[in-house]
C-alpha atoms as a PDB file:
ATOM      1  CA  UNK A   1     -18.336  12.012   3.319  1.00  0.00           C
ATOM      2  CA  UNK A   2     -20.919  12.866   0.588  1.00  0.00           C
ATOM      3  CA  UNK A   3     -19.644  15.585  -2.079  1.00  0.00           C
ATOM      4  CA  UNK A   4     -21.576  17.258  -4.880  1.00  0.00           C
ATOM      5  CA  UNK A   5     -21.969  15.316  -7.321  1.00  0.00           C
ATOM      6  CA  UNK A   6     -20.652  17.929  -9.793  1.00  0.00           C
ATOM      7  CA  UNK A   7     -17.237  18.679  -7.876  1.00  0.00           C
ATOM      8  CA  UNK A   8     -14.177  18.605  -9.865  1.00  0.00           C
ATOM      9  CA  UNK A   9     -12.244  15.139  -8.423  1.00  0.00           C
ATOM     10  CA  UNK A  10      -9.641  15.557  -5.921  1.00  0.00           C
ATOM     11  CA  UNK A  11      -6.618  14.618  -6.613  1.00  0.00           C
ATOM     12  CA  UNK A  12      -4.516  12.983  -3.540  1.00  0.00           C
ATOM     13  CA  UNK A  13      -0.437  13.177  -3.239  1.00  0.00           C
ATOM     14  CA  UNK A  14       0.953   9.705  -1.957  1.00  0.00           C
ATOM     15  CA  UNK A  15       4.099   7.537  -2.069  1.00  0.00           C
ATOM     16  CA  UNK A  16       4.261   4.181  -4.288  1.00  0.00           C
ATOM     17  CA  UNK A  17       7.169   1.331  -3.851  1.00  0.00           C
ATOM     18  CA  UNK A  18       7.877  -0.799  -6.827  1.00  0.00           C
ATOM     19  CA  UNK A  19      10.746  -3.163  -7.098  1.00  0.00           C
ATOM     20  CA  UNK A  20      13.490  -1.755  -8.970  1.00  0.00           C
ATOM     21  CA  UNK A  21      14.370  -4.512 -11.187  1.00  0.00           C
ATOM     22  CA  UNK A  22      10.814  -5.322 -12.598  1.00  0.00           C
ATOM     23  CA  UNK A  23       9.059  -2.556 -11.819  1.00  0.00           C
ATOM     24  CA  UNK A  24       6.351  -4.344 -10.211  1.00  0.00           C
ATOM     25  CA  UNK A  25       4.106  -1.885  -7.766  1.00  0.00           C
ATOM     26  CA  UNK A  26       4.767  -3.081  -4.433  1.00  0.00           C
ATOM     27  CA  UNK A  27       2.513  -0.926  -2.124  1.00  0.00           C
ATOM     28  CA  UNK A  28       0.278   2.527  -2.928  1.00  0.00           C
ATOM     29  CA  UNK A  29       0.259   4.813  -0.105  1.00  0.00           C
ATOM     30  CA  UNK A  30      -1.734   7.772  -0.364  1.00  0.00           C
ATOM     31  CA  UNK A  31      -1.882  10.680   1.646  1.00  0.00           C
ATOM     32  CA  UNK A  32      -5.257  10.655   3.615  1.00  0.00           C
ATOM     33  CA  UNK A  33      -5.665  14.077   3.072  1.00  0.00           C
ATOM     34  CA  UNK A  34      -3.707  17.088   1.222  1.00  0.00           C
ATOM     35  CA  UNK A  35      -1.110  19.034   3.036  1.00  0.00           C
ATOM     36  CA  UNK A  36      -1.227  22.606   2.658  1.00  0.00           C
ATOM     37  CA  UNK A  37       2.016  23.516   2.359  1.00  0.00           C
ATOM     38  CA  UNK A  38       5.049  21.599   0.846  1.00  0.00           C
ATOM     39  CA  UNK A  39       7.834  23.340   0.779  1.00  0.00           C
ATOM     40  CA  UNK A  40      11.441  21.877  -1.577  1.00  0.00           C
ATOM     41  CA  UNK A  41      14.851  23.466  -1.325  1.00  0.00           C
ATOM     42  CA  UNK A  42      17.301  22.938  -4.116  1.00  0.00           C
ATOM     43  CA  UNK A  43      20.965  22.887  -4.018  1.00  0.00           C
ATOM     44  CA  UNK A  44      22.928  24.319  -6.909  1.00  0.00           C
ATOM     45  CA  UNK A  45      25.734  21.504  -7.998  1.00  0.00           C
ATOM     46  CA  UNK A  46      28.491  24.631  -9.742  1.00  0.00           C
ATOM     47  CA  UNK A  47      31.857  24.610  -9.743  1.00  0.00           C
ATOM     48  CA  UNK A  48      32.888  25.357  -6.697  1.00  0.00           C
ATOM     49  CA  UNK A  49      34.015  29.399  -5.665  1.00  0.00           C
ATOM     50  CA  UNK A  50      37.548  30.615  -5.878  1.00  0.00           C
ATOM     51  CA  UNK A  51      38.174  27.500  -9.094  1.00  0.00           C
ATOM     52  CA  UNK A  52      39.232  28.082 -12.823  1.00  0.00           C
ATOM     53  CA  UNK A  53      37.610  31.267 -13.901  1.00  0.00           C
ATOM     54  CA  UNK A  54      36.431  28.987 -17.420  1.00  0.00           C
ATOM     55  CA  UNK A  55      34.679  26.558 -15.039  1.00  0.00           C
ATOM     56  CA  UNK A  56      32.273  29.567 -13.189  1.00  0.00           C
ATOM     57  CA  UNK A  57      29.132  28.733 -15.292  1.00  0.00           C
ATOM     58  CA  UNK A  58      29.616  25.372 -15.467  1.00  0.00           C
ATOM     59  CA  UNK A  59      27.079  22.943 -13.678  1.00  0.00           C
ATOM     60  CA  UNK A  60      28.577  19.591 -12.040  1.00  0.00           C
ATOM     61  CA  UNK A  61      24.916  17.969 -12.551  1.00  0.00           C
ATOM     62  CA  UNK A  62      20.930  18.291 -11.697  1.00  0.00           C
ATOM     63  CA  UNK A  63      20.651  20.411  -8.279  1.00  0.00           C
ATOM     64  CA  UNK A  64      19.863  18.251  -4.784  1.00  0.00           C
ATOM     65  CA  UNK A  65      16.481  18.702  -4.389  1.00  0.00           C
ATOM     66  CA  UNK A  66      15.044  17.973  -0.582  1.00  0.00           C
ATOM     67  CA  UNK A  67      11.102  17.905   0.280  1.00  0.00           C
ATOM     68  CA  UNK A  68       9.597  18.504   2.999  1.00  0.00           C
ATOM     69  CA  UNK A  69       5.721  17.719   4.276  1.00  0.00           C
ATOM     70  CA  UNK A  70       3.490  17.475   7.096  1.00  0.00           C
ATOM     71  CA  UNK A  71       0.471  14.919   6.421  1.00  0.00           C
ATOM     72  CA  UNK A  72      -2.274  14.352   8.802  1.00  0.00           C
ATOM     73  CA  UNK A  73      -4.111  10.790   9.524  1.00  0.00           C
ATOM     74  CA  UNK A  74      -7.152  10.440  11.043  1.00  0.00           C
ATOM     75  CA  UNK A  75      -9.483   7.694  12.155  1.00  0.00           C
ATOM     76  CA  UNK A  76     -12.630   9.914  12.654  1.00  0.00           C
ATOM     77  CA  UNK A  77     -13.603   9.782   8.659  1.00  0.00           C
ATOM     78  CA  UNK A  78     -12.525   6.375   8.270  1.00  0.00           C
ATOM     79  CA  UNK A  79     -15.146   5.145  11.161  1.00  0.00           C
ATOM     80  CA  UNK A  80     -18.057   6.382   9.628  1.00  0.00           C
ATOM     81  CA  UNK A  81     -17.987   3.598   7.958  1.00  0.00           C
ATOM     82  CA  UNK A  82     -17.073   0.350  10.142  1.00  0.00           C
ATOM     83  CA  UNK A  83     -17.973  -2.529   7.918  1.00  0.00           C
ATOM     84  CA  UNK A  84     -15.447  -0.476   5.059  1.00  0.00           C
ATOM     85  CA  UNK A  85     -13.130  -0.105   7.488  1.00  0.00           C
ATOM     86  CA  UNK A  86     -12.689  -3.251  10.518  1.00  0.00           C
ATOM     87  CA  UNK A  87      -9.146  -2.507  10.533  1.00  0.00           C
ATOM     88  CA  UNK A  88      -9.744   1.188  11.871  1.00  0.00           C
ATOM     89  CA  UNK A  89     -12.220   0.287  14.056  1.00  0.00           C
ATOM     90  CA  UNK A  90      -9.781  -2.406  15.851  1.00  0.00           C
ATOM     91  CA  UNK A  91      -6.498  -0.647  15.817  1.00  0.00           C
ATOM     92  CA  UNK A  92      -6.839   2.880  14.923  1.00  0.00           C
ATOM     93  CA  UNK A  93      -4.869   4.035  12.426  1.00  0.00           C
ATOM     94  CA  UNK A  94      -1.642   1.646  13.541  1.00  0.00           C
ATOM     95  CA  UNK A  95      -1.970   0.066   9.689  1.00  0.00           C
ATOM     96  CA  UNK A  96      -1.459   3.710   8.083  1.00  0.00           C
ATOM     97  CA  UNK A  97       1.214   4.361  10.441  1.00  0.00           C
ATOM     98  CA  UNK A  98       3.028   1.171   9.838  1.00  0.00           C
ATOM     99  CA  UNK A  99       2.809   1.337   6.302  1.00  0.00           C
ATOM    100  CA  UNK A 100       4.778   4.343   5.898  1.00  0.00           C
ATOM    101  CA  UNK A 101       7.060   3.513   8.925  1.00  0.00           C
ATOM    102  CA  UNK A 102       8.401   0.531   7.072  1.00  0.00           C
ATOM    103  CA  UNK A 103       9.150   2.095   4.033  1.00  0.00           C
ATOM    104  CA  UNK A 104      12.369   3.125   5.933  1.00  0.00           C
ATOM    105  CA  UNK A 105      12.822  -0.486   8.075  1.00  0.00           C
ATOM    106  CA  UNK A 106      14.727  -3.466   6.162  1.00  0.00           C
ATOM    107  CA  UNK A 107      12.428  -6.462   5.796  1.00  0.00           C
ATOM    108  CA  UNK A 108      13.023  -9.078   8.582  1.00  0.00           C
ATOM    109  CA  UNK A 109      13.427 -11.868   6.617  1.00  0.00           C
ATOM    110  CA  UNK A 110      16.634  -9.799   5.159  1.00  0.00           C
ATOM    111  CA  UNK A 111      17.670  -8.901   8.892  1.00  0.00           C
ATOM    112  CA  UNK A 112      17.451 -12.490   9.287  1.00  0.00           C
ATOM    113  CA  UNK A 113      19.255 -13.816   6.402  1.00  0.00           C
ATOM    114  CA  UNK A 114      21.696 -11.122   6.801  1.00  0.00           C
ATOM    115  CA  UNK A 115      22.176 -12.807  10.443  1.00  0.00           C
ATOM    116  CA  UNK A 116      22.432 -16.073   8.876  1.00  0.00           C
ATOM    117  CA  UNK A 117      25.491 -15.105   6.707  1.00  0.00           C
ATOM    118  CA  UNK A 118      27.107 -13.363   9.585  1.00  0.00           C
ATOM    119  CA  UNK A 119      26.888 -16.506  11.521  1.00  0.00           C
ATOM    120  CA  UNK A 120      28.089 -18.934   8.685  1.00  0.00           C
ATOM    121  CA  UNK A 121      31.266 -17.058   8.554  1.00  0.00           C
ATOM    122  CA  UNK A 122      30.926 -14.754   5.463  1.00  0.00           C
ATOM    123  CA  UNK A 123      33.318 -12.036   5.302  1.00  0.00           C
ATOM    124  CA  UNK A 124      31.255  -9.427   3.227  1.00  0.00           C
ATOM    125  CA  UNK A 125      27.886  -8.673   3.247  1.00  0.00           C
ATOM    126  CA  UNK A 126      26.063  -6.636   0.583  1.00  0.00           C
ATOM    127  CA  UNK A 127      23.812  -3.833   2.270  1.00  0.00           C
ATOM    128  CA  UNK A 128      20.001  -4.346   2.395  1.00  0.00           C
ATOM    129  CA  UNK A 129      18.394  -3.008  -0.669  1.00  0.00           C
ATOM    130  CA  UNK A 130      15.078  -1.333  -0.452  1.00  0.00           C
ATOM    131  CA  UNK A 131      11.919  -0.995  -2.859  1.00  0.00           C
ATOM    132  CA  UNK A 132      12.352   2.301  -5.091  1.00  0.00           C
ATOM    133  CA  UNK A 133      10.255   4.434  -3.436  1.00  0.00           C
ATOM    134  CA  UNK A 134       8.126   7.080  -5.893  1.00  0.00           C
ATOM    135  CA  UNK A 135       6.565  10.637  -4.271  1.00  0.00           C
ATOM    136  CA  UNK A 136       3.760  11.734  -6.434  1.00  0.00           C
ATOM    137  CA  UNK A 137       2.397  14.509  -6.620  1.00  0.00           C
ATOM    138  CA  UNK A 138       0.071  15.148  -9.364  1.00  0.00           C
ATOM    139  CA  UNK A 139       1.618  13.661 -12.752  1.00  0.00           C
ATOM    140  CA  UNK A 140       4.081  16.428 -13.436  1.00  0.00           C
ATOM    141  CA  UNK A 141       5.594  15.422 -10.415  1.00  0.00           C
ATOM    142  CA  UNK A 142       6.847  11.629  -9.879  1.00  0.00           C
ATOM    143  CA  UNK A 143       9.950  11.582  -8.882  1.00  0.00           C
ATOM    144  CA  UNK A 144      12.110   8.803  -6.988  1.00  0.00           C
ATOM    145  CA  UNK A 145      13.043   9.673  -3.465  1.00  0.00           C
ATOM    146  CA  UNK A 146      14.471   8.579  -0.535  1.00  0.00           C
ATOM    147  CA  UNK A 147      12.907   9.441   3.076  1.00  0.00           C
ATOM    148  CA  UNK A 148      15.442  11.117   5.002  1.00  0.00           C
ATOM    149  CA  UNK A 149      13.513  12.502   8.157  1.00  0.00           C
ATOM    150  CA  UNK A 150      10.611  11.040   9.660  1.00  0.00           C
ATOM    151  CA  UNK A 151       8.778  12.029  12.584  1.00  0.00           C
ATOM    152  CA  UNK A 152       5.591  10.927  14.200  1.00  0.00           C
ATOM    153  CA  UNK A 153       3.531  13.200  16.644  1.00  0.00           C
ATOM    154  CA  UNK A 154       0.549  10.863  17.629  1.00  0.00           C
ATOM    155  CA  UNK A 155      -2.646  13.230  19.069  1.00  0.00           C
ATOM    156  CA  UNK A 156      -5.479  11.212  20.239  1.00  0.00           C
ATOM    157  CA  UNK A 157      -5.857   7.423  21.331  1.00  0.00           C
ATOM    158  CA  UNK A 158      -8.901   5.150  22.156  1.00  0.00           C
ATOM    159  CA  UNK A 159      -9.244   3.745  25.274  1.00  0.00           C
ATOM    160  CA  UNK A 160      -7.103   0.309  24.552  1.00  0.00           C
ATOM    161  CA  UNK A 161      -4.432   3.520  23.523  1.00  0.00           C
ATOM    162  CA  UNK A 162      -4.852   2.795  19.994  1.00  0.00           C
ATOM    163  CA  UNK A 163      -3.919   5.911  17.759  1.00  0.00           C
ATOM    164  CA  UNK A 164      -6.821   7.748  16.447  1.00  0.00           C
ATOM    165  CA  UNK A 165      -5.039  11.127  15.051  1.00  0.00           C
ATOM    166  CA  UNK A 166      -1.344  11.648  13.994  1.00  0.00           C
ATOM    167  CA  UNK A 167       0.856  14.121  12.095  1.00  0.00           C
ATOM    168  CA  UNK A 168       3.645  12.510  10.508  1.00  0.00           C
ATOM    169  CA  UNK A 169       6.544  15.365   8.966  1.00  0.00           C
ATOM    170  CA  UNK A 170       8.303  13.661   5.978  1.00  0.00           C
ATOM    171  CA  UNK A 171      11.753  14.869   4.312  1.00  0.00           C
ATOM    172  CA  UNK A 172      12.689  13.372   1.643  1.00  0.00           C
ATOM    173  CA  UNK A 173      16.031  13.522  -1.073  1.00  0.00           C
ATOM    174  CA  UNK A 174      14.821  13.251  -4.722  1.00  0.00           C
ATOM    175  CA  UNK A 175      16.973  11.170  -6.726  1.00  0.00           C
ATOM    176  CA  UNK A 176      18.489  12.231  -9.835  1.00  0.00           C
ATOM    177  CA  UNK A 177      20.569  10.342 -12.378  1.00  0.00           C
ATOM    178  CA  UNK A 178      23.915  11.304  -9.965  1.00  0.00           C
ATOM    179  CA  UNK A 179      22.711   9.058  -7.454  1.00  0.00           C
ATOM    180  CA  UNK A 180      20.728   5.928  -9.276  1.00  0.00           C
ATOM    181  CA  UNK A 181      22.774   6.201 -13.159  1.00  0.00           C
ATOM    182  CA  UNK A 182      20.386   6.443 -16.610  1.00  0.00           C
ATOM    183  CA  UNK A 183      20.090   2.618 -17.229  1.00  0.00           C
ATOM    184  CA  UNK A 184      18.164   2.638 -13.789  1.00  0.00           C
ATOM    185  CA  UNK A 185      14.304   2.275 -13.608  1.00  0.00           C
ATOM    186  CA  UNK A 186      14.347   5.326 -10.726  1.00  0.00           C
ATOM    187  CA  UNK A 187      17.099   7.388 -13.314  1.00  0.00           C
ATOM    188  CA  UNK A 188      14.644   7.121 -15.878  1.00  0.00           C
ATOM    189  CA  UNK A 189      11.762   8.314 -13.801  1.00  0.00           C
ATOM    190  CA  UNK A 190      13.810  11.319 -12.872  1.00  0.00           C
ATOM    191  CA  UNK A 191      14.719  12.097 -16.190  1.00  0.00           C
ATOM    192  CA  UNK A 192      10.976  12.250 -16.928  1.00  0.00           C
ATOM    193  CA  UNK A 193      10.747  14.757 -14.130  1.00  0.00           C
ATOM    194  CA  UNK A 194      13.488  17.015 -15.539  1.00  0.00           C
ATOM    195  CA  UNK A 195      12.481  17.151 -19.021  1.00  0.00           C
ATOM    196  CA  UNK A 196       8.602  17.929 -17.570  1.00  0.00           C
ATOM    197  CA  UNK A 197      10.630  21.091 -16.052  1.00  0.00           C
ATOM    198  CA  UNK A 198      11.790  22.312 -19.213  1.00  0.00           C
ATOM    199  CA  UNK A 199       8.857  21.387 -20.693  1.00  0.00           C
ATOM    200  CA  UNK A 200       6.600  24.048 -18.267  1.00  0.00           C
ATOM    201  CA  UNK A 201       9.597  26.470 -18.440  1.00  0.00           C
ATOM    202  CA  UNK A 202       9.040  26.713 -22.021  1.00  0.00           C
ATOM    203  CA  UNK A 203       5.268  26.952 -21.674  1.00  0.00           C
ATOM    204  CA  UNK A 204       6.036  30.413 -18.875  1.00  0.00           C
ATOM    205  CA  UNK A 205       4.699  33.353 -20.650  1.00  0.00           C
ATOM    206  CA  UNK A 206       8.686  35.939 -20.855  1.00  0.00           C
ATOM    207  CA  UNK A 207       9.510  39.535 -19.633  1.00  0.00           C
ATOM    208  CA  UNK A 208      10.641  42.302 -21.705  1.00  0.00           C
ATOM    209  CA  UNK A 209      14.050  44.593 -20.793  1.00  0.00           C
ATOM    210  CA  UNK A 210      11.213  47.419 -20.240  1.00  0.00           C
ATOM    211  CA  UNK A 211       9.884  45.745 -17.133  1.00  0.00           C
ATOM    212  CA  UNK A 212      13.608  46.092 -15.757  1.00  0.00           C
ATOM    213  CA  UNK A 213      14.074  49.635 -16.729  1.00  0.00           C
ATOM    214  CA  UNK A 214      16.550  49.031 -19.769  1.00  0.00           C
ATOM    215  CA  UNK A 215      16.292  49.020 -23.325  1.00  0.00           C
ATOM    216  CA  UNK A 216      18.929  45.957 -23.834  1.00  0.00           C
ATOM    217  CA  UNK A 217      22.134  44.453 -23.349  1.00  0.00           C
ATOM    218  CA  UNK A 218      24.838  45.084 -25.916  1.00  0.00           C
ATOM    219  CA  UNK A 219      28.677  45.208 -25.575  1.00  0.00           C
ATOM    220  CA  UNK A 220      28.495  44.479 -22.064  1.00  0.00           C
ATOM    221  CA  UNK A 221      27.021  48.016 -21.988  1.00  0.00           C
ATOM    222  CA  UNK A 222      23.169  48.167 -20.659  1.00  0.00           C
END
């Protein structure tokens, strides 16, 4: 697709895995086009209601933040080009699909040497560890997440019932220093995040009392 050659650059959302211990980038997936909505919900962690009347304005930790997206893959731009693209023109988008499928799937060489150790008789198993997984979305937001709903609605398929068009609806859990710790690569990341909050809070131009009808707050008395 040919754009003017004076058109600001579009930036594209996406997810990246990197291995937590090293930090090495494991796999860049980027969103094939924008969505147009994205919508996040975020959980206040208080004191809970009906506790020590001290504790009400007290904050347990960072709220649970939960995203939510709809991305769209399609073959059609990808096969205007066929010698850029062989995969597309063999399998439809199967490769797109499969690489953020198996973000969520254990590797099966783990499955298998999980299997291995069940078989030679050992008693506890450690659970699979996946890549840290990264959702980024423009560089004041990278934060570490993990998926927690995935859906696939697949629209159009070739005639060997390839998939040419698909929706796929993503929710995902950010991960704050509660969940990973502060000495951990994904902690750090999120710490990044949080202080990049502040950091535009501080840059938010304030009111003034006469906006909300009063002329200040003293004594308790407005």
């Amino acid at each position: 697709m040919t754009t003017f050659p004076g058109s600001p650059r579009l930036l594209k959302g996406g997810l990246v895995l990197i291995d937590p211990d090293t930090s090495a980038v494991q796999r860049i997936i980027t969103l094939q086009y924008n969505p147009d909505t994205l919508s996040r919900t975020l959980q206040v962690q208080a004191i809970g209601d009906g506790g020590d009347r001290s504790q009400a304005l007290r904050l347990k930790g960072p709220p649970v933040e939960t995203i939510k997206l709809d991305a769209e893959i399609d073959a059609a731009d990808q096969m205007e080009f066929p010698d850029q693209n062989p995969t597309v023109a063999e399998m439809g988008i199967h490769a797109q699909l499969a690489a953020l499928e198996t973000i969520i799937y254990p590797r099966s060489d783990q499955l298998i040497a999980t299997n291995n150790l069940a078989k030679s008789g050992t008693l506890e198993i450690a659970p699979m560890e996946a890549p840290l997984t990264l959702f980024i979305w423009s560089r004041n937001r990278i934060v570490p997440v993990r998926l927690t709903d995935f859906s696939v609605t697949e629209e159009a398929f070739d005639p060997s019932l390839n998939p040419l068009r698909a929706k796929v609806s993503l929710g995902m859990r950010v991960l704050s220093v509660n969940d990973l710790g502060f000495d951990h690569k994904g902690g750090s990341l999120y710490m990044t995040y949080h202080q990049q909050k502040e950091r535009l809070a501080s840059m938010s131009k304030g009111g003034s009392f006469g906006f909300q009808g009063i002329s200040g707050i003293t004594g308790g008395m407005l």
